[in-house]
Protein backbone atom coordinates (compact mmCIF):
# COMPACT_ATOMS: atom_id res chain seq x y z
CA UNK A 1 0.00 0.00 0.00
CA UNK A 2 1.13 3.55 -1.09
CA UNK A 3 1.54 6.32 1.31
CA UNK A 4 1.09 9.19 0.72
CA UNK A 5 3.32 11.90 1.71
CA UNK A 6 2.58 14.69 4.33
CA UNK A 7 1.71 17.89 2.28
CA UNK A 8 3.89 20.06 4.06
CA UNK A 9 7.02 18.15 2.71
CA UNK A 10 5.79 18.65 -1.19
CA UNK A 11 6.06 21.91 -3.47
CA UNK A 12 3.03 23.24 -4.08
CA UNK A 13 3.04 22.48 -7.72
CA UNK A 14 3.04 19.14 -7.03
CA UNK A 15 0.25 19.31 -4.03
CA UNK A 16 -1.78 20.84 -6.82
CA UNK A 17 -2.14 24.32 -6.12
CA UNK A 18 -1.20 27.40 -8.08
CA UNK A 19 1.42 29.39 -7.18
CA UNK A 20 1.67 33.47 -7.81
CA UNK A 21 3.59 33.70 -11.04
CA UNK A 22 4.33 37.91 -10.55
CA UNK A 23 7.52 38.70 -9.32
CA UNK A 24 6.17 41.91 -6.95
CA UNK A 25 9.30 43.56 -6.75
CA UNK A 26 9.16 44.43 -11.01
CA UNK A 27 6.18 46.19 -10.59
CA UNK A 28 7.24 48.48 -7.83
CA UNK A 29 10.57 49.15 -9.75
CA UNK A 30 8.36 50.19 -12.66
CA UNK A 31 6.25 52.19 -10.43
CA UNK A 32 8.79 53.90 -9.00
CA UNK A 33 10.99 54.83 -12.31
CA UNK A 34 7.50 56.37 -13.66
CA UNK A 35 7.55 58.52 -10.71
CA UNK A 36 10.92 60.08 -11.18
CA UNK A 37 10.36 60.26 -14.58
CA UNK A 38 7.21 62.36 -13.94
CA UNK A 39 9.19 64.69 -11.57
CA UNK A 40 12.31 65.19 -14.23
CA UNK A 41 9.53 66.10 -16.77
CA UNK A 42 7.61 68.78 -14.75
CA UNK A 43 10.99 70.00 -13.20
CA UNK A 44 12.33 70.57 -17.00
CA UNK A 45 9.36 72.27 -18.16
CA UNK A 46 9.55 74.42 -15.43
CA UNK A 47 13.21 75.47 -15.89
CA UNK A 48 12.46 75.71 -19.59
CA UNK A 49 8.78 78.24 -19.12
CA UNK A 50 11.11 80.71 -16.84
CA UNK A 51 9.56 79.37 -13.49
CA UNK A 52 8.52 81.93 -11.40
CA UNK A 53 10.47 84.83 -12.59
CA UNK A 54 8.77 88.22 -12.31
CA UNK A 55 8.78 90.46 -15.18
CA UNK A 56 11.31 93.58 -14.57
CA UNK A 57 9.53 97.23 -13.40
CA UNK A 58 11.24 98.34 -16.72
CA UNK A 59 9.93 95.87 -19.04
CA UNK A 60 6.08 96.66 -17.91
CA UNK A 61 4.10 98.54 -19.89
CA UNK A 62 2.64 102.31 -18.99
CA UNK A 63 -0.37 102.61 -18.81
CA UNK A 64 -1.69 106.42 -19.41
CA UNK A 65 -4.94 107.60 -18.26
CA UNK A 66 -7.96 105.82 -20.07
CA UNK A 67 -7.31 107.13 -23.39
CA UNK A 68 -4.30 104.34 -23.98
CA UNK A 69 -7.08 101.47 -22.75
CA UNK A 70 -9.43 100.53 -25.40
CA UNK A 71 -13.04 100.57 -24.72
CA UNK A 72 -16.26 98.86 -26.20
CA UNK A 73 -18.56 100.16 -28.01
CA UNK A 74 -21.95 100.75 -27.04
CA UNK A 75 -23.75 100.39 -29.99
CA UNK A 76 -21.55 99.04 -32.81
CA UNK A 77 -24.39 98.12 -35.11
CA UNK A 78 -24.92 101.89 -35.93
CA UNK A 79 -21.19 102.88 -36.67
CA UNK A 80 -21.30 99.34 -39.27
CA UNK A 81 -24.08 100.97 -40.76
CA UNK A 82 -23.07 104.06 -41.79
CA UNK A 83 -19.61 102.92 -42.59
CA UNK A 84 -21.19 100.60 -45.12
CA UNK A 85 -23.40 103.35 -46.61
CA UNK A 86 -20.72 105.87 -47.15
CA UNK A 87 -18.62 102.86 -48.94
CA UNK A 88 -22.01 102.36 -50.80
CA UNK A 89 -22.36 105.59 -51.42
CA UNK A 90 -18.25 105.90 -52.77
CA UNK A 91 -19.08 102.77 -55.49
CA UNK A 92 -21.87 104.01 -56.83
CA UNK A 93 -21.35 108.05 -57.32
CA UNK A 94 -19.32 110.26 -59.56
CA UNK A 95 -16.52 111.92 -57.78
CA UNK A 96 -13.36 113.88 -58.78
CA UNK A 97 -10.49 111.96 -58.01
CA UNK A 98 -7.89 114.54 -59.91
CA UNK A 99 -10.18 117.93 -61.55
CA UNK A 100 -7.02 119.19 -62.94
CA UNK A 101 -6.09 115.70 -64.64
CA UNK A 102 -9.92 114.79 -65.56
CA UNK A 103 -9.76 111.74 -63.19
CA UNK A 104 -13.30 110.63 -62.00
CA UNK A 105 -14.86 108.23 -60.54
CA UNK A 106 -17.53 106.80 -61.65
CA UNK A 107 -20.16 103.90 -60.86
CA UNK A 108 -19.50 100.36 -61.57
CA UNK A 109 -22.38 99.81 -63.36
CA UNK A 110 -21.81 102.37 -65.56
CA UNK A 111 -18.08 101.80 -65.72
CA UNK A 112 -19.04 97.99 -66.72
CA UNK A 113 -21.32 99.69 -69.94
CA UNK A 114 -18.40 102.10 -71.12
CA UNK A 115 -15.94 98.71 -71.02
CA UNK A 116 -18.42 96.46 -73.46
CA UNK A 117 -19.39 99.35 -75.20
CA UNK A 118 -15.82 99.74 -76.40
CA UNK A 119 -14.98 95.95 -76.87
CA UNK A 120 -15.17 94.72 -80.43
CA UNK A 121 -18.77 93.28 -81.51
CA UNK A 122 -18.55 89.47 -81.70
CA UNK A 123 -18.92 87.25 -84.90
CA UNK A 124 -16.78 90.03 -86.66
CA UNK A 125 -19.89 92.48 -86.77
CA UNK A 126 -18.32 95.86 -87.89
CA UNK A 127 -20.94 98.36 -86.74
CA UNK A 128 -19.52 98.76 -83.21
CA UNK A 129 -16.67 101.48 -83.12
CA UNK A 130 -13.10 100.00 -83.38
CA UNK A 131 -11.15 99.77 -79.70
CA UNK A 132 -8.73 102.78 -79.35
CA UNK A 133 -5.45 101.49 -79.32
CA UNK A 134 -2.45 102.70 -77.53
CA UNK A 135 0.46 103.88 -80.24
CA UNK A 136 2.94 101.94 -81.74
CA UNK A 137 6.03 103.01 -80.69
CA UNK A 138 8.53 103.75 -83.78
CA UNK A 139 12.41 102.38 -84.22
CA UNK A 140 15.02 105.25 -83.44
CA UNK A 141 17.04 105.63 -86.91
CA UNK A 142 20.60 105.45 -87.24
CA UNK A 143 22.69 109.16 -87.06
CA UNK A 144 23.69 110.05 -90.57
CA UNK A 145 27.30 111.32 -90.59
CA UNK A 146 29.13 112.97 -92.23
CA UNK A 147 25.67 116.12 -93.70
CA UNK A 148 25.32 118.92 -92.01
């Protein structure tokens, strides 16, 4: 007849049981290098923002009465408004730009009409008036020598 042994004597692989594969002490060496690391990072950043160095009296800006601050307006909507009607108004007059030149200015509109009145009439229709031209300008000739 087989005896068995007294479980105390045996390894507990052989009794059976599992045993706690995890070696503990990895884990808190891992845990702790994360740590330092952490603390190296925020230290560095720190050093590298300036930490807590205070600007210089000279460096800070003067501030001058309220004129120098800006301020909000209270009712923008009206100042848009007429800004866009004088710029309305500016596009679609006649104004003197230069009197003693003859600059003008004139609408868009109408500006558009003088353009297509003066382009040439498609399909080779000759009844429209030719496009004025800019002149040609013309070869210097060669010094004669030698007449008076």
């Amino acid at each position: 007849m087989a005896r068995n042994p007294s479980e105390g004597s045996l390894p507990a692989v052989q009794r059976g049981h599992e045993i706690f594969d995890l070696d503990v002490s990895y884990v808190r060496w891992f845990s702790l290098a994360i740590v330092v690391l952490l603390i190296v990072t925020a230290a560095t950043a720190f050093a590298m923002l300036g930490g807590f160095r205070l600007p210089h009296a000279a460096a800070a800006p003067v501030v001058e009465g309220p004129a120098s601050a800006p301020t909000l307006q209270s009712a923008p909507q009206d100042e848009l408004r007429t800004y866009r009607r004088a710029k309305a108004a500016a596009l679609e007059g006649y104004h003197w730009i230069d009197r003693r030149g003859g600059v003008v200015q004139i609408p868009i509109e109408r500006a558009m009409e003088m353009v297509a009145a003066q382009a040439p009439a498609p399909h080779g229709d000759q009844t429209a008036d030719p496009p004025i031209l800019p002149p040609r300008p013309t070869a210097p000739r060669p010094a004669q020598r030698g007449k008076p």
